[in-house]
N, C-alpha and C. Protein backbone atom coordinates (compact mmCIF):
# COMPACT_ATOMS: atom_id res chain seq x y z
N UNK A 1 4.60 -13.66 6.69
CA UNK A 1 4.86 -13.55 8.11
C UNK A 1 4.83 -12.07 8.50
N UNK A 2 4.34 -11.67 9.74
CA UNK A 2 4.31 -10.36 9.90
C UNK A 2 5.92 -9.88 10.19
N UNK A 3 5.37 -8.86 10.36
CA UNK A 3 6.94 -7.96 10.39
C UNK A 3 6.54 -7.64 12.42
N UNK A 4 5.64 -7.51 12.80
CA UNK A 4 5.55 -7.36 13.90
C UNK A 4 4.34 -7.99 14.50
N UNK A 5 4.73 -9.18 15.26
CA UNK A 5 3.74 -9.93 15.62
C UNK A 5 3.57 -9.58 17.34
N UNK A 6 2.44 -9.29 17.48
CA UNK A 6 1.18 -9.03 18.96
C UNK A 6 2.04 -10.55 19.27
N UNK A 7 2.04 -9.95 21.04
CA UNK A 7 2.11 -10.65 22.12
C UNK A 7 2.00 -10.40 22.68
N UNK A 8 1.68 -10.82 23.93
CA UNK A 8 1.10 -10.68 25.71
C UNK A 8 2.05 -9.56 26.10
N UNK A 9 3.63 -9.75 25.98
CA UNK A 9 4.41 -8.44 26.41
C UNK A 9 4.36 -7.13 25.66
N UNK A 10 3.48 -6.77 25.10
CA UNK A 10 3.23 -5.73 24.41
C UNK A 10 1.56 -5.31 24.96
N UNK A 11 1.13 -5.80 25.84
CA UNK A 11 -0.04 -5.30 26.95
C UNK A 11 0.48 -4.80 27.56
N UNK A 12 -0.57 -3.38 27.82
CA UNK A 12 -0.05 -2.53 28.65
C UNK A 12 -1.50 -2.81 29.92
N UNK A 13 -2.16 -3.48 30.04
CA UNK A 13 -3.44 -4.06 30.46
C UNK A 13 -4.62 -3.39 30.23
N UNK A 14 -4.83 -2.56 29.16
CA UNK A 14 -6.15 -1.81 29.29
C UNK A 14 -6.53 -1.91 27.52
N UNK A 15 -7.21 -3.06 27.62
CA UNK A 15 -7.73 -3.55 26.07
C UNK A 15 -7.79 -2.39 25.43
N UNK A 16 -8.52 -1.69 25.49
CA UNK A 16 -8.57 -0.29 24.41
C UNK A 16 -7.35 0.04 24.07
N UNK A 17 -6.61 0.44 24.98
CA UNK A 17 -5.27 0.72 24.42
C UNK A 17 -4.52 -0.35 24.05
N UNK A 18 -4.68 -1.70 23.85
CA UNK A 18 -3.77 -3.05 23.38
C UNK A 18 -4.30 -2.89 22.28
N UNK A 19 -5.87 -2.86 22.00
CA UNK A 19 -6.69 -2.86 20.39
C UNK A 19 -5.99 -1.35 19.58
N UNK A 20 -5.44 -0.20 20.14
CA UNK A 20 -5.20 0.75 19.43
C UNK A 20 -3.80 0.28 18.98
N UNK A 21 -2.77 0.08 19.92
CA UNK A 21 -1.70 -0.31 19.42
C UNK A 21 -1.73 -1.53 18.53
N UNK A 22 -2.11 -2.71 18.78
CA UNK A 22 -2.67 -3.79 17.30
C UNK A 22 -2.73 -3.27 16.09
N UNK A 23 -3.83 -1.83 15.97
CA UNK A 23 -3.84 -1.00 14.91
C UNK A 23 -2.77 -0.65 14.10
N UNK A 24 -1.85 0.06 14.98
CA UNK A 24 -0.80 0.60 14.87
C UNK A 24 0.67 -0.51 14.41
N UNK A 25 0.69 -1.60 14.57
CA UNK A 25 0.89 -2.84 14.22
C UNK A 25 0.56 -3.00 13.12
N UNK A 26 -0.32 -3.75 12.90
CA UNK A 26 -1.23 -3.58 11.28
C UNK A 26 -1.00 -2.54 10.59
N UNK A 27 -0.99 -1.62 10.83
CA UNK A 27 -0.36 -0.11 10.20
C UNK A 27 1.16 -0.66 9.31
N UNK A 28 2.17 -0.93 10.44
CA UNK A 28 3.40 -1.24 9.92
C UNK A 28 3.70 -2.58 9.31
N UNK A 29 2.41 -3.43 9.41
CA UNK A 29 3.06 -4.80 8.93
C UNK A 29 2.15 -4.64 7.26
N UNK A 30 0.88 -3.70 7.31
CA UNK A 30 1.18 -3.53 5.89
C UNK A 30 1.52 -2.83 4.80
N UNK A 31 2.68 -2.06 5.64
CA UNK A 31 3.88 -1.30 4.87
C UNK A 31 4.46 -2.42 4.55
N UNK A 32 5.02 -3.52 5.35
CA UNK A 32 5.97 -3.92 5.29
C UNK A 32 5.21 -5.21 3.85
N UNK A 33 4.54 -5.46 3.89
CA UNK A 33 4.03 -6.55 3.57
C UNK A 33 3.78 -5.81 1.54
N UNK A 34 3.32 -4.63 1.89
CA UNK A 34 3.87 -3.69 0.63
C UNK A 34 5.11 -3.91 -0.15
N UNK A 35 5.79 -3.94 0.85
CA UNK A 35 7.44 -3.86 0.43
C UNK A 35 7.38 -5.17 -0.63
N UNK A 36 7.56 -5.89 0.38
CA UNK A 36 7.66 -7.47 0.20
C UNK A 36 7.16 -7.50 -1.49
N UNK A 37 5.49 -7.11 -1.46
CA UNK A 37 5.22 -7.31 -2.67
C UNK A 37 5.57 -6.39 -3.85
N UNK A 38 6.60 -5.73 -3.54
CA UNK A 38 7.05 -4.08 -4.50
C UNK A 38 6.39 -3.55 -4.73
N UNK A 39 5.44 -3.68 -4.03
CA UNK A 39 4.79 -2.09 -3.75
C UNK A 39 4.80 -1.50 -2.88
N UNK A 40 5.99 -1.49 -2.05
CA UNK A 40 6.07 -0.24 -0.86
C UNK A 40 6.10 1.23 -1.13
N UNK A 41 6.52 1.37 -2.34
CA UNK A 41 6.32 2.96 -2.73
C UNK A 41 5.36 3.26 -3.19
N UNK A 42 4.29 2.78 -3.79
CA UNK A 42 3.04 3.02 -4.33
C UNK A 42 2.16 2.75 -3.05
N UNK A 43 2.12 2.24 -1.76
CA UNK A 43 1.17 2.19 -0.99
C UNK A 43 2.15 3.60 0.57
N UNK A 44 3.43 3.73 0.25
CA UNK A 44 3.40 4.20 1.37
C UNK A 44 2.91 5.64 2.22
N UNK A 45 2.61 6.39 0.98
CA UNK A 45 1.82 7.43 1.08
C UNK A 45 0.47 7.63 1.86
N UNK A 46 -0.12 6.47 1.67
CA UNK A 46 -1.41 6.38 2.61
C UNK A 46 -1.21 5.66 3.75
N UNK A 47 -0.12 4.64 3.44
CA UNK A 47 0.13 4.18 4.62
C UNK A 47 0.27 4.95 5.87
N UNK A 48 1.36 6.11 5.26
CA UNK A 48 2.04 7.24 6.40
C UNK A 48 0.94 8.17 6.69
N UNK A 49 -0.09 8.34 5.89
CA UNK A 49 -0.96 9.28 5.90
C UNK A 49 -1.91 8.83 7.09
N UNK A 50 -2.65 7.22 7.09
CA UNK A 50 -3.02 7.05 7.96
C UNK A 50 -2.56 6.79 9.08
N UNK A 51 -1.38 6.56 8.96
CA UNK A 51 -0.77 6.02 10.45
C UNK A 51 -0.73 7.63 11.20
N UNK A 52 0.08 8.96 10.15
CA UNK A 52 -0.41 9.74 11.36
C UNK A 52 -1.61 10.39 11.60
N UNK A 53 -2.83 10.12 11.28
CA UNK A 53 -4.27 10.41 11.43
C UNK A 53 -4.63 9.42 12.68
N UNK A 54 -3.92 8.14 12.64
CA UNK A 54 -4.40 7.35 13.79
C UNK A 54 -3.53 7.64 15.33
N UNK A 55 -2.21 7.95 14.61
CA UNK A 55 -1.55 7.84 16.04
C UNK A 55 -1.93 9.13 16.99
N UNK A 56 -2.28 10.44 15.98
CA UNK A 56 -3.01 11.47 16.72
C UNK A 56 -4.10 11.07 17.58
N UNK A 57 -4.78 10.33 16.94
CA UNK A 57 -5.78 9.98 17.87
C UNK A 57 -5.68 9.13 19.06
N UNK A 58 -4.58 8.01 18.56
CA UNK A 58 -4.23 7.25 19.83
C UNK A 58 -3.57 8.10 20.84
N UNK A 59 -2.53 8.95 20.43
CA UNK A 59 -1.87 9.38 21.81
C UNK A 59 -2.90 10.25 22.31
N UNK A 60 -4.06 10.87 21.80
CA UNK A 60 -4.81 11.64 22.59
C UNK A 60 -5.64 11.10 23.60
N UNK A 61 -5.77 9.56 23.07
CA UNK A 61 -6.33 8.98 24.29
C UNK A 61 -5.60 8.30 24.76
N UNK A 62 -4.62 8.06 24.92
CA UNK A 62 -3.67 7.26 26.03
C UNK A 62 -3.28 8.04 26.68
N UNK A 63 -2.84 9.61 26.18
CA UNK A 63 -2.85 10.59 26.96
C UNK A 63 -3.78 11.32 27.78
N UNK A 64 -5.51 11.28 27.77
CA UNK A 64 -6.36 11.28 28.65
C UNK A 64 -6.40 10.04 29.31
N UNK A 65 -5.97 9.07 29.13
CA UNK A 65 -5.67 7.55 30.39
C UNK A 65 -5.10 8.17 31.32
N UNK A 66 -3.82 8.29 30.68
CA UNK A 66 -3.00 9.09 31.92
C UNK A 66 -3.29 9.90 32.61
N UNK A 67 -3.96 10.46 31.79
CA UNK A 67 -4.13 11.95 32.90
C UNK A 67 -5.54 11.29 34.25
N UNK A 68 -6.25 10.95 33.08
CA UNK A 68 -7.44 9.74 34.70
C UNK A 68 -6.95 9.34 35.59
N UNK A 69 -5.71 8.80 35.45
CA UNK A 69 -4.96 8.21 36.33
C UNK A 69 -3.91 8.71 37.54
N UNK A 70 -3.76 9.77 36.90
CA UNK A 70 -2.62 10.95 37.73
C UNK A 70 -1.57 10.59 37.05
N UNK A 71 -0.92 9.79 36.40
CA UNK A 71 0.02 9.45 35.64
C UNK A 71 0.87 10.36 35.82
N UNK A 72 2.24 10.57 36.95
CA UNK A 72 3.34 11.25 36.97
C UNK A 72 4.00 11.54 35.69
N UNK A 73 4.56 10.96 35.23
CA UNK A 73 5.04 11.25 33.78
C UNK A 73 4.72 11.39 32.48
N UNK A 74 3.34 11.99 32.72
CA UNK A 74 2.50 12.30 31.65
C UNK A 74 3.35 14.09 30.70
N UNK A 75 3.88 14.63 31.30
CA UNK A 75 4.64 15.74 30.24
C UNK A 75 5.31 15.14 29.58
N UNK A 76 6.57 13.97 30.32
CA UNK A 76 7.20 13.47 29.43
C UNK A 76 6.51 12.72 28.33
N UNK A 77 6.19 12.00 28.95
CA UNK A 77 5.37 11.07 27.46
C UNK A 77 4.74 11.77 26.70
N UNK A 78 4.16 12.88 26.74
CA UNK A 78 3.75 13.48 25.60
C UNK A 78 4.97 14.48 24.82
N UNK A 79 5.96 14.38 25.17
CA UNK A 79 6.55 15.08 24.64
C UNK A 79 7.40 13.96 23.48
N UNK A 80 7.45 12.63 23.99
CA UNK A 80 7.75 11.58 22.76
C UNK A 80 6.76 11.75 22.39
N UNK A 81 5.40 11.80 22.57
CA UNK A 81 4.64 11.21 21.45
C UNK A 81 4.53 12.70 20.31
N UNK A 82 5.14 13.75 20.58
CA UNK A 82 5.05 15.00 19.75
C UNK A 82 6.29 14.88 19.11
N UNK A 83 7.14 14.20 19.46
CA UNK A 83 8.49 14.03 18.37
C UNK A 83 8.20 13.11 17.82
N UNK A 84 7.64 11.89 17.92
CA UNK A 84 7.27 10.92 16.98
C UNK A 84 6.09 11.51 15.74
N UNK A 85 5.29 12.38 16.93
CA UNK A 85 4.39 13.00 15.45
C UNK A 85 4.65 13.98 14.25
N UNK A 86 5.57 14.69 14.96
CA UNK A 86 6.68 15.52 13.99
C UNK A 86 7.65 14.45 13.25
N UNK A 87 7.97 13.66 13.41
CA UNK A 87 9.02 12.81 12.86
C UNK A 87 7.68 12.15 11.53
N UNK A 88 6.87 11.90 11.79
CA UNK A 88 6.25 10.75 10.77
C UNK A 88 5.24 12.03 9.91
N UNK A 89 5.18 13.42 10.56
CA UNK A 89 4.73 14.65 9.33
C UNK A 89 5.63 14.69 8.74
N UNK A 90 6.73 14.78 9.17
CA UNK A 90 8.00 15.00 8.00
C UNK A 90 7.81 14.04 6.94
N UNK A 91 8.13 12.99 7.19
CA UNK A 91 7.85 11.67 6.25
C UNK A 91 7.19 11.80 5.22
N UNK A 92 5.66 12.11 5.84
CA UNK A 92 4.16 12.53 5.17
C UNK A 92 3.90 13.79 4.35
N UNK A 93 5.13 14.68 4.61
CA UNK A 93 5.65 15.64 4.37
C UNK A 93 6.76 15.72 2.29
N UNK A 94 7.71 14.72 2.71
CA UNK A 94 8.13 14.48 2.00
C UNK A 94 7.59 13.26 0.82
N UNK A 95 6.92 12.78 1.04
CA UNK A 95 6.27 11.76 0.48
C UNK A 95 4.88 12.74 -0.36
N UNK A 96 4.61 13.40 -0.04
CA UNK A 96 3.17 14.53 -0.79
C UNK A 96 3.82 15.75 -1.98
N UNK A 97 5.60 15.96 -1.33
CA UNK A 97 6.28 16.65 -1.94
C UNK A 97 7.01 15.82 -3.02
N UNK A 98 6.51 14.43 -3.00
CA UNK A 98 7.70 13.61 -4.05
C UNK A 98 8.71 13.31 -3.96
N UNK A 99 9.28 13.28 -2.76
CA UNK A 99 10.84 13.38 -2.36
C UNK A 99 11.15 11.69 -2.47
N UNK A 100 12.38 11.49 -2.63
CA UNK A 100 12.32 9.69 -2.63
C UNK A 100 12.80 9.89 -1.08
N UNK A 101 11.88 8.51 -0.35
CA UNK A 101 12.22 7.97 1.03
C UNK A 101 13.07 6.63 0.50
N UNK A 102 13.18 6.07 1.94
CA UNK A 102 13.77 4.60 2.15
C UNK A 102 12.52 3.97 2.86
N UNK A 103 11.84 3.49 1.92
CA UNK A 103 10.51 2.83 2.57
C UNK A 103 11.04 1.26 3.24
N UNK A 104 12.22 0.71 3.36
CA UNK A 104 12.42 -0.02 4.24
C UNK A 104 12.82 0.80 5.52
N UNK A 105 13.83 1.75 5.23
CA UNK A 105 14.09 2.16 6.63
C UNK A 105 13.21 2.80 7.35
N UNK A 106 12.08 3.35 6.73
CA UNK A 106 10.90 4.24 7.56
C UNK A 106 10.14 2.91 8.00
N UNK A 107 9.87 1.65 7.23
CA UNK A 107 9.17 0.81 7.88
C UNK A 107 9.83 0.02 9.28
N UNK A 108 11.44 -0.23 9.00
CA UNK A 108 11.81 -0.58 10.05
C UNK A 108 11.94 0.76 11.43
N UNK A 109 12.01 1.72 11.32
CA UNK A 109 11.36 3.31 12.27
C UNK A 109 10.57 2.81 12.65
N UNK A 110 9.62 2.63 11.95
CA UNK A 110 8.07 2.58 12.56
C UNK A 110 7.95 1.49 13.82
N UNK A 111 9.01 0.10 13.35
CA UNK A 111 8.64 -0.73 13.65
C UNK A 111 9.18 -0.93 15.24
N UNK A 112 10.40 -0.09 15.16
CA UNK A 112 11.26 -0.02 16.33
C UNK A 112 11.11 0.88 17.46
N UNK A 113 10.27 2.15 16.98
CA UNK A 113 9.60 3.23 17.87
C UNK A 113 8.78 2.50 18.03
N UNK A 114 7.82 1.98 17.77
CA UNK A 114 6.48 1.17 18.43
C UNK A 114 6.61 0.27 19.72
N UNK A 115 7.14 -0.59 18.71
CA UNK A 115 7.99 -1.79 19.87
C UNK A 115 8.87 -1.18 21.18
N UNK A 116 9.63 -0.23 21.25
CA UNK A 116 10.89 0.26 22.09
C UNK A 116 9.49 0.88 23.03
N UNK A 117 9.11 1.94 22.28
CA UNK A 117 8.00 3.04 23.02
C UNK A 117 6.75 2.45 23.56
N UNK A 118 5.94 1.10 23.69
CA UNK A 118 5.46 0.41 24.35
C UNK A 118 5.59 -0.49 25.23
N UNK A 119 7.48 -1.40 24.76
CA UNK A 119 7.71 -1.88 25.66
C UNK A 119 8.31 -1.00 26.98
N UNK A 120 9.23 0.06 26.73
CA UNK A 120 9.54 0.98 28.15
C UNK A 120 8.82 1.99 28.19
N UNK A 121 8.37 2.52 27.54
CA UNK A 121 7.59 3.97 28.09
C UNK A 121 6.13 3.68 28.65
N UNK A 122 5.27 3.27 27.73
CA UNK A 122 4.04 2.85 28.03
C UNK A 122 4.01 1.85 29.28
N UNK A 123 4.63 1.19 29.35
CA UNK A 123 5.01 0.49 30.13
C UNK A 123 5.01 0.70 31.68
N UNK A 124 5.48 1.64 31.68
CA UNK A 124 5.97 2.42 32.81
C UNK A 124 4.14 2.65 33.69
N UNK A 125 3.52 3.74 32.77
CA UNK A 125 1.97 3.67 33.23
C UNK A 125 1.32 2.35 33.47
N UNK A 126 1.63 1.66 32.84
CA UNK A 126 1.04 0.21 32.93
C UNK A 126 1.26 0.03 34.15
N UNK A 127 2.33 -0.05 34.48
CA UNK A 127 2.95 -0.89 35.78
C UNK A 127 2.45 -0.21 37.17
N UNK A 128 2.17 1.51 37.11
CA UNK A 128 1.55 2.53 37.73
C UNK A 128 0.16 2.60 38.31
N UNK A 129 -0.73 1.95 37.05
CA UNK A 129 -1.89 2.70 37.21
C UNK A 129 -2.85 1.46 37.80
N UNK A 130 -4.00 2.48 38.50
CA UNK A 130 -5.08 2.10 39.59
C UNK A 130 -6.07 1.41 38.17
N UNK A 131 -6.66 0.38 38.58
CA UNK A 131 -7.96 0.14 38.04
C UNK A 131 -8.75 1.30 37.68
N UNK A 132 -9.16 1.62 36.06
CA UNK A 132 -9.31 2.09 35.47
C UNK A 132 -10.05 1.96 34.23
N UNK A 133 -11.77 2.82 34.06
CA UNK A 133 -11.90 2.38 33.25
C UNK A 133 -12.05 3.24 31.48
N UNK A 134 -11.73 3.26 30.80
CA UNK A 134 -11.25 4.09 29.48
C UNK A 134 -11.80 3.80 28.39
């Protein structure tokens, strides 16, 4: 069973950005699904590695959405999405340095910034923005 299952309330209405976050989903459900099989410490290194190679890329384009859009609260939101990216280098950080993590608790992180930070923040633009195409 996933650890985070896609649903309609997790559209923000602009497929590209529903297919990036899905990604980002899949990202954490196969950490989690790692775990499950004891191997969360032997896969989480790439896990974390790609997740922040992807999320750079996602917030750079959800963050040019916004900006297409006029998106008022586009400083703020990028300023979560630069503490979330500092938060998951650290991780990626300590994980290259050998350090022992809590690969449940970074998977449940992952799972709860995603979820929290799409359902209210992203959200917010969603509810904002003009027909748009990205």
């Amino acid at each position: 069973m996933a650890f985070i299952t896609w649903n309609d309330s997790y559209s923000v209405g602009v497929s590209s950005i529903d297919n990036q976050h899905k990604k980002l989903c899949d990202l954490v459900n196969q950490l989690h699904d790692a775990m499950g099989a004891g191997k969360g410490t032997d896969i989480v290194g790439s896990i974390i590695a790609e997740t922040v190679k992807y999320t750079q890329q996602h917030f750079a384009y959800e963050e040019n959405y916004m900006k297409s859009i006029n998106y008022p609260l586009l400083s703020q939101h990028k300023l979560l999405h630069q503490k979330l990216i500092a938060e998951v280098a650290d991780l990626q950080k300590k994980v290259t340095n050998k350090e022992r993590i809590n690969v449940i608790a970074t998977c449940q992180f992952l799972k709860d910034w995603l979820t929290s930070h799409i359902l209210k923040e992203d959200k917010k633009y969603s509810q904002n923005r003009q027909p748009a195409s990205v």
